[in-house]
Protein backbone atom coordinates (compact mmCIF):
# COMPACT_ATOMS: atom_id res chain seq x y z
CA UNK A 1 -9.12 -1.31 -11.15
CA UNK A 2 -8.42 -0.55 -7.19
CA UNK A 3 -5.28 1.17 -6.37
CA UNK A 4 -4.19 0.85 -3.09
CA UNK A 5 -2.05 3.41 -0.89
CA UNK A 6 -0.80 3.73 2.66
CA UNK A 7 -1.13 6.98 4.07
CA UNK A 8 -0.35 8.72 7.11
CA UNK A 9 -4.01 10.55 6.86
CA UNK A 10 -7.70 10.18 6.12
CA UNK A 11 -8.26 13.75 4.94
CA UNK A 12 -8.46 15.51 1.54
CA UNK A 13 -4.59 15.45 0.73
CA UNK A 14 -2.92 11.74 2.70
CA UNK A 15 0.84 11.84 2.56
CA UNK A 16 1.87 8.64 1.97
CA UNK A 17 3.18 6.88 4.73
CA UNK A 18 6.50 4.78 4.54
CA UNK A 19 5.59 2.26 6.71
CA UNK A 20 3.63 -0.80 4.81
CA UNK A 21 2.39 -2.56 7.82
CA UNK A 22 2.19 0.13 10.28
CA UNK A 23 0.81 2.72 8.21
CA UNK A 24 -2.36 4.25 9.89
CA UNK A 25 -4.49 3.91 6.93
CA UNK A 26 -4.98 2.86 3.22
CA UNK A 27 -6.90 5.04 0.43
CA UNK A 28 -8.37 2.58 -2.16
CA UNK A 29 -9.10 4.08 -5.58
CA UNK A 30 -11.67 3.12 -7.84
CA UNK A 31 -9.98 3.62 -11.41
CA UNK A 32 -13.73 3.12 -13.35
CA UNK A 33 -15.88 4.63 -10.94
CA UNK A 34 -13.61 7.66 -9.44
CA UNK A 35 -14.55 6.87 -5.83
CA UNK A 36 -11.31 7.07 -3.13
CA UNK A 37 -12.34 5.71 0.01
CA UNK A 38 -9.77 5.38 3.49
CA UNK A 39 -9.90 2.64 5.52
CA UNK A 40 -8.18 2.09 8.93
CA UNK A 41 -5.30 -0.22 8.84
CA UNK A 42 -6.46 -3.07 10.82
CA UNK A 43 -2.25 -4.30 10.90
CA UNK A 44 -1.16 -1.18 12.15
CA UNK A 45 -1.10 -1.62 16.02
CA UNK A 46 -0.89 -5.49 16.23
CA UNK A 47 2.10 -7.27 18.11
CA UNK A 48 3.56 -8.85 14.76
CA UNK A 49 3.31 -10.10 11.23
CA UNK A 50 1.75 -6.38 10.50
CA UNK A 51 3.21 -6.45 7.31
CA UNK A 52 1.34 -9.85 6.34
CA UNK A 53 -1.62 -8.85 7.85
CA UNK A 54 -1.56 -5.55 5.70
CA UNK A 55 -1.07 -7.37 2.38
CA UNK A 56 -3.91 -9.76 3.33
CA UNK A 57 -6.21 -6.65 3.74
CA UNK A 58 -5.31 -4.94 0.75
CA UNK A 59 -5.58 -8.62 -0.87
CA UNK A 60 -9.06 -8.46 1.13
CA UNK A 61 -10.28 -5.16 -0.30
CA UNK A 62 -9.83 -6.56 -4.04
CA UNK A 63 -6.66 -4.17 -5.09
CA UNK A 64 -5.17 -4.71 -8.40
CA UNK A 65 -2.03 -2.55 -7.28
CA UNK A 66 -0.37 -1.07 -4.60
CA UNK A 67 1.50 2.05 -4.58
CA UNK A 68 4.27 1.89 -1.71
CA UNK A 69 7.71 3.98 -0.82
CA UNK A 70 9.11 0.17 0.02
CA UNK A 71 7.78 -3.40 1.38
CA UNK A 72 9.52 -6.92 3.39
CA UNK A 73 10.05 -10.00 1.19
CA UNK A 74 6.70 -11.45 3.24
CA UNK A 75 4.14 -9.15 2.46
CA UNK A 76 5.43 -9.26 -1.56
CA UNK A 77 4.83 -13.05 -1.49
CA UNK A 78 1.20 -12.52 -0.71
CA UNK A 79 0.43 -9.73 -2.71
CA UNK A 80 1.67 -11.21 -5.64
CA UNK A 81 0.36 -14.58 -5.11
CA UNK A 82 -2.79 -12.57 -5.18
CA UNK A 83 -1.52 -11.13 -8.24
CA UNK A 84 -1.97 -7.24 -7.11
CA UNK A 85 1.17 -5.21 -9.23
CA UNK A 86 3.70 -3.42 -6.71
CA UNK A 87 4.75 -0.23 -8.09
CA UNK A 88 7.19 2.54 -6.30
CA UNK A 89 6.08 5.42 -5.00
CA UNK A 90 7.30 8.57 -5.80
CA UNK A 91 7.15 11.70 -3.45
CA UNK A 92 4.98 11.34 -0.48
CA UNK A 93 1.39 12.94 -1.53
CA UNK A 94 -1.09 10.39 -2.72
CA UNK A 95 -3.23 12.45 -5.10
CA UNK A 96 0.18 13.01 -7.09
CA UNK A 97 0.99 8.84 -7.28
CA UNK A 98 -2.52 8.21 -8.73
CA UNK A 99 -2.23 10.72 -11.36
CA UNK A 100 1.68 9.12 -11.86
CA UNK A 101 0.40 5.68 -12.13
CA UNK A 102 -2.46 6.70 -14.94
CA UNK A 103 -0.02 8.32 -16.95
CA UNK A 104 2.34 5.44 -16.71
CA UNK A 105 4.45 6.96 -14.95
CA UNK A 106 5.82 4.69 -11.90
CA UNK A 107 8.10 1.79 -11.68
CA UNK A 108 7.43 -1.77 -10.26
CA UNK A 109 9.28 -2.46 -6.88
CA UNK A 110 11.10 -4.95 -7.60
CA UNK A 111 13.60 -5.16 -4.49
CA UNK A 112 12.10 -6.05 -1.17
CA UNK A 113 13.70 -6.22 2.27
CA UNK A 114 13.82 -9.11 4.26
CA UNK A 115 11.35 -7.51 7.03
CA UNK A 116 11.95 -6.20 10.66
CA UNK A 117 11.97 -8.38 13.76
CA UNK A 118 10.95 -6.96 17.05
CA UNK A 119 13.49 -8.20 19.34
CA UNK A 120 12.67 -8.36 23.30
């Protein structure tokens, strides 16, 4: 299983990083092999539709579940038309919501806003 995270970091010890689509980076975690890896948000500094384009590359990456403080009504539709679980994040420090999730501790999000318009 891949568990997906945005974080604020690509160190040792990401904070988690409220911000779906603009978050600076996302740790994927390997459940069966142990292996974290961070990859650059390629959503994060585009003009709009970065939440969309975030779920597409967590989609892309082959996650089974993100872990996120919140998410828009838009990204939810295509995660979970790509059938990756949502599940709340609690505190900000990534390590912590991995070891949450395996012990079964963390609850689906199950509310999702309707998303933020940049108006010019």
């Amino acid at each position: 299983m891949i568990i997906a995270i945005p974080v604020n970091e690509n160190n040792a010890e990401p904070s988690i990083c409220v911000s779906f689509g603009r978050a600076p980076w996302f740790l994927f975690h390997n459940t069966e092999t142990g292996e974290t890896q961070t990859l650059g948000n390629p959503a994060a500094n585009g003009e709009g539709g970065a939440n969309i384009k975030a779920a597409q590359f967590v989609v892309d990456q082959n996650a089974n579940v993100l872990i996120t403080v919140r998410g828009g009504e838009n990204a939810a539709e295509v995660l979970l038309a790509a059938e990756i679980q949502i599940y709340k994040a609690q505190g900000s420090v990534a390590k912590e919501n991995l070891a949450a999730f395996a012990e079964g501790k963390l609850e689906k999000l199950e509310s999702f806003h309707a998303g933020f318009h940049h108006k010019q």
